[in-house]
C-alpha atoms as a PDB file:
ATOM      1  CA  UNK A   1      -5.721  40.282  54.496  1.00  0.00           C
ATOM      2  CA  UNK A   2      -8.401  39.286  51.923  1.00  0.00           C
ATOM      3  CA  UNK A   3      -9.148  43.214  51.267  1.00  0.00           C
ATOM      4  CA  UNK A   4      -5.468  43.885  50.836  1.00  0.00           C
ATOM      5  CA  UNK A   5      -5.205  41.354  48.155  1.00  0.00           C
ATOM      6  CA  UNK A   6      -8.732  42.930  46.459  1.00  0.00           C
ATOM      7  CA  UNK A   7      -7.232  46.353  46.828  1.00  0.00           C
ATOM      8  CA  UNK A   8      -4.198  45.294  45.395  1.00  0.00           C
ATOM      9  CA  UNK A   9      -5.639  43.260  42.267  1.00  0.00           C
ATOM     10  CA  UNK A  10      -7.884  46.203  41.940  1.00  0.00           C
ATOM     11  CA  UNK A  11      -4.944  48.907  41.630  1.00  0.00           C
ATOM     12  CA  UNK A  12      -5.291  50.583  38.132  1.00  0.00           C
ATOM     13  CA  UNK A  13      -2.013  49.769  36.439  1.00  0.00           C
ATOM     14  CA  UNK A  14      -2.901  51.252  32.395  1.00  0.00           C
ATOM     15  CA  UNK A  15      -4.415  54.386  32.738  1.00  0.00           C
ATOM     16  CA  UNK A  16      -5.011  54.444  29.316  1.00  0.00           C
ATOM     17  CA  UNK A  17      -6.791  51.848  29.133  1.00  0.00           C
ATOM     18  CA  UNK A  18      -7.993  51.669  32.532  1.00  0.00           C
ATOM     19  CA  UNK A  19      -7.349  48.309  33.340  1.00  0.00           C
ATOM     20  CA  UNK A  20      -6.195  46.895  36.674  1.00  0.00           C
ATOM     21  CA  UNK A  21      -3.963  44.295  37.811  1.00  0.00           C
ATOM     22  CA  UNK A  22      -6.762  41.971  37.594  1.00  0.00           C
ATOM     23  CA  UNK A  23      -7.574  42.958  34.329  1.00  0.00           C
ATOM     24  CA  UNK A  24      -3.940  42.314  33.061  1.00  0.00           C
ATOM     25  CA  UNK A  25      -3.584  39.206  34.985  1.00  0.00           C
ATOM     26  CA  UNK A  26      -6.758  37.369  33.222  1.00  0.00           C
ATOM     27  CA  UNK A  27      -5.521  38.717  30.008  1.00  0.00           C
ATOM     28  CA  UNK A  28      -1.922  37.282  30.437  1.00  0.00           C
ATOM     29  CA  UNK A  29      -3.173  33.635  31.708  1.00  0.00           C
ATOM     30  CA  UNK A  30      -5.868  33.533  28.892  1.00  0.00           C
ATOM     31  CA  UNK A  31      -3.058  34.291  26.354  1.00  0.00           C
ATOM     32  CA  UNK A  32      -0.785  32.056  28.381  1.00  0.00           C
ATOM     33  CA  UNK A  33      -3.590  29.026  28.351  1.00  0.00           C
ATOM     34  CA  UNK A  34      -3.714  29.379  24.610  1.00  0.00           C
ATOM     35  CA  UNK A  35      -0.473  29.636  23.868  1.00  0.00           C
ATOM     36  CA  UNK A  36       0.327  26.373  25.739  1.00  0.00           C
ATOM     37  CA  UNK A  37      -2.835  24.910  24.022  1.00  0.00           C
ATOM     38  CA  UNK A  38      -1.641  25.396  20.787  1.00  0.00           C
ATOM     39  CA  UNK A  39       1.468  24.373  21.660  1.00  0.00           C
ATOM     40  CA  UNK A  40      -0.028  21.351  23.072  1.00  0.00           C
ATOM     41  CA  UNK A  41      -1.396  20.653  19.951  1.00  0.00           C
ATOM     42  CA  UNK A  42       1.112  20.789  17.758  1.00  0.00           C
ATOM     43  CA  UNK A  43       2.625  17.651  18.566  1.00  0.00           C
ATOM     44  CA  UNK A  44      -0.662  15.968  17.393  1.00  0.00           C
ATOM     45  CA  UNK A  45      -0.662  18.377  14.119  1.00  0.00           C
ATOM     46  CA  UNK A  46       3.115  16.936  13.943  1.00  0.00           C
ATOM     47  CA  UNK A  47       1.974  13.448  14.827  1.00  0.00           C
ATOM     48  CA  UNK A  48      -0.626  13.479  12.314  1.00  0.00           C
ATOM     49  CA  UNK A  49       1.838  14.684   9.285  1.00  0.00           C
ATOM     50  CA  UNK A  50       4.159  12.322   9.983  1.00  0.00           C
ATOM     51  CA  UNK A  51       1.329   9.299  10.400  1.00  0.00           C
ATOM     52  CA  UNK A  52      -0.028  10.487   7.188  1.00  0.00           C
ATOM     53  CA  UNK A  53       3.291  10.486   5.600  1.00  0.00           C
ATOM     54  CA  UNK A  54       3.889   7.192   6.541  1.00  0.00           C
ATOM     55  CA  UNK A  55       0.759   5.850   5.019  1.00  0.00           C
ATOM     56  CA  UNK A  56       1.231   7.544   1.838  1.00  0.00           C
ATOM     57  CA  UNK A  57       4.699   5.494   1.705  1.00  0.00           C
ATOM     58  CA  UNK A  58       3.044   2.882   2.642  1.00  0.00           C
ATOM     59  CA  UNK A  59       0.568   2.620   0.016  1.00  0.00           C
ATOM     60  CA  UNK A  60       3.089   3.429  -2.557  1.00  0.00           C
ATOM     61  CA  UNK A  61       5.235   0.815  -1.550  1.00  0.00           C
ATOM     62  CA  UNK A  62       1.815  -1.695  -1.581  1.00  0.00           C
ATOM     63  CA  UNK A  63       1.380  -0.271  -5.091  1.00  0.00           C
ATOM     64  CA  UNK A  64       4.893  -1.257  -5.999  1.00  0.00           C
ATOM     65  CA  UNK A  65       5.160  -4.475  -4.816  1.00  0.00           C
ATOM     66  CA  UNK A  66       1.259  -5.267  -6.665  1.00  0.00           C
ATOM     67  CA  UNK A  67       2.896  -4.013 -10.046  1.00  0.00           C
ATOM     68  CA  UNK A  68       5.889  -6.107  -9.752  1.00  0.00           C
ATOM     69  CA  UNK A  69       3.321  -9.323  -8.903  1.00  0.00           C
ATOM     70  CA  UNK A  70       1.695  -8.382 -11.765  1.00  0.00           C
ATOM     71  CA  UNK A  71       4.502  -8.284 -13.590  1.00  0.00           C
ATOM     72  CA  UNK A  72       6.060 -11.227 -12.834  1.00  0.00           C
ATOM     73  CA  UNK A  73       2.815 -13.098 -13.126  1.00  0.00           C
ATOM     74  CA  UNK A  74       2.417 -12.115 -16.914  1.00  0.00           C
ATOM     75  CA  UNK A  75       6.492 -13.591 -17.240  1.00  0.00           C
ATOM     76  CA  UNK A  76       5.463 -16.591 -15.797  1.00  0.00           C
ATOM     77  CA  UNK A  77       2.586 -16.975 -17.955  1.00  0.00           C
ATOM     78  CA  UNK A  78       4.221 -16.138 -21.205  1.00  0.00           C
ATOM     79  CA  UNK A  79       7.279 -19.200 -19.847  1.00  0.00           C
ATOM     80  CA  UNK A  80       4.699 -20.930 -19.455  1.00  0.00           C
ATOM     81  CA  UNK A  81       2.980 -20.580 -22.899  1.00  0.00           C
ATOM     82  CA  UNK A  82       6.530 -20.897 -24.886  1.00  0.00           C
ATOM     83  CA  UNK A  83       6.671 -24.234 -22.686  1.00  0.00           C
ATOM     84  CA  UNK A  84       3.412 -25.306 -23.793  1.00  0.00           C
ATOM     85  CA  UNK A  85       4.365 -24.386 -27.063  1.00  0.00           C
ATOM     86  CA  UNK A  86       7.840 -25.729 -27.083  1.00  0.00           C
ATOM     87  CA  UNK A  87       6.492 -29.366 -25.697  1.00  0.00           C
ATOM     88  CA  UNK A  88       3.576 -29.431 -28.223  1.00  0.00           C
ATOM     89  CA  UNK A  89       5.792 -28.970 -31.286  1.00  0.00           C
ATOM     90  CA  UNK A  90       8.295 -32.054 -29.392  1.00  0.00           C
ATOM     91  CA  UNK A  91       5.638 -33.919 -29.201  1.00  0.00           C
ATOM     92  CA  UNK A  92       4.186 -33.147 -32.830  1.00  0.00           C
ATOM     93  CA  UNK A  93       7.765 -33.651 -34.156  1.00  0.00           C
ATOM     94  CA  UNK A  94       7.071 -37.134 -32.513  1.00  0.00           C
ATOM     95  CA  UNK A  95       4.254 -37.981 -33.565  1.00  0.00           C
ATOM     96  CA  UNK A  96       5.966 -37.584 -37.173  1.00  0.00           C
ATOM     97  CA  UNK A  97       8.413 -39.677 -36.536  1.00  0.00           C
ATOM     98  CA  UNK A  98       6.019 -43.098 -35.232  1.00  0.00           C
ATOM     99  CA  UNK A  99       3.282 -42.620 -37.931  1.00  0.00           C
ATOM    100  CA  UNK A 100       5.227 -44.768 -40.600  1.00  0.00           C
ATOM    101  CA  UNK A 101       5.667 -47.434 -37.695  1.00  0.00           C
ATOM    102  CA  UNK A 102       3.578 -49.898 -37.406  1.00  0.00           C
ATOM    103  CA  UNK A 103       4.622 -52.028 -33.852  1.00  0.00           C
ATOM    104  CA  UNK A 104       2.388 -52.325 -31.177  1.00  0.00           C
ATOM    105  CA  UNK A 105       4.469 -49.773 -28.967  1.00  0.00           C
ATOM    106  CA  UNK A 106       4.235 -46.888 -31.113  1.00  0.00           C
ATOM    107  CA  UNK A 107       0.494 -46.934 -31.958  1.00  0.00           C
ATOM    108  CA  UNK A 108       0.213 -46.881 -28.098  1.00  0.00           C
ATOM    109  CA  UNK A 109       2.749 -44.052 -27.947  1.00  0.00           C
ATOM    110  CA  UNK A 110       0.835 -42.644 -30.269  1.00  0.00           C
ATOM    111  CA  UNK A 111      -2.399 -42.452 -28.676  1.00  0.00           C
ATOM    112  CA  UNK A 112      -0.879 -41.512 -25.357  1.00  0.00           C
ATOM    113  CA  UNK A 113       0.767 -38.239 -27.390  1.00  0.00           C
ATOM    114  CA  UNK A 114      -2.706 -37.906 -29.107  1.00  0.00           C
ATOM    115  CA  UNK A 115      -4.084 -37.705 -25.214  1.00  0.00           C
ATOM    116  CA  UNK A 116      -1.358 -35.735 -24.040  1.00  0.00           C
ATOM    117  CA  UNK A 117      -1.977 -33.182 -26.938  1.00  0.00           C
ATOM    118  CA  UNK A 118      -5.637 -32.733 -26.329  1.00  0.00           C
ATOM    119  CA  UNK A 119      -4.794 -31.802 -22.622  1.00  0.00           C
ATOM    120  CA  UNK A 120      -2.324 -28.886 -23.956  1.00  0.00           C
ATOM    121  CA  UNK A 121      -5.192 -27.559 -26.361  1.00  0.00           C
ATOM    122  CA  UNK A 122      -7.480 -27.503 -23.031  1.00  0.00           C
ATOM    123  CA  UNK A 123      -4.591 -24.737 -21.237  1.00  0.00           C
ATOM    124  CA  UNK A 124      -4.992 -23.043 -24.765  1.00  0.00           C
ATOM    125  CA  UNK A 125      -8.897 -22.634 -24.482  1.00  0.00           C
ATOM    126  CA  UNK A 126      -8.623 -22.030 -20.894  1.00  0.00           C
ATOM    127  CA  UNK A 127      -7.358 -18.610 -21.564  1.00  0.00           C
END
């Protein structure tokens, strides 16, 4: 039985070429092992894009979302400057207002808005 099957995977099929069924058969299953390789890979190639993809919208959404901190950090820092601003000339407009007094009360108002002043000017030099 064994010789029939040699015989037989032996037979010269492509004179041409003169290649037998065996000859065919390993050329067929190593072009049928590669092609199912390759397709085997491609869902990693696929995989891959698509993971890449993903982190490149990824990042650019990181990217995004750091501009817009950074942009509302500089509006909170220039609300906060116009406060400082707004409360030092209050406070100035004040201090106007109690210099002609001369009660107990105001000179202590007055220092405290003296103190209170000195602690803005220290956010101004902190910058």
């Amino acid at each position: 039985m064994i010789q029939v099957v040699k015989e037989f995977l032996d037979f010269t099929i492509d004179h041409e070429n003169k290649s037998t069924i065996k000859d065919e058969a390993r050329v067929f299953t190593t072009a049928l092992l590669d092609y199912a390789k390759q397709k085997l890979a491609k869902p990693g190639i696929d995989n891959q894009k698509t993971l890449a993809e993903i982190e490149e919208i990824y990042a650019r959404r990181q990217r995004e979302l750091a501009e817009a901190r950074k942009t509302n950090a500089e509006a909170e820092k220039i609300e906060f400057e116009t406060s400082i601003r707004k409360l030092k000339v209050a406070l100035g407009s004040a201090k106007v207002l109690l210099i002609g007094k001369q009660g107990g009360e105001e000179i202590l108002f007055l220092k405290q808005i003296d103190n209170f002043l000195d602690v803005l000017k220290e956010f101004e030099l902190e910058k």
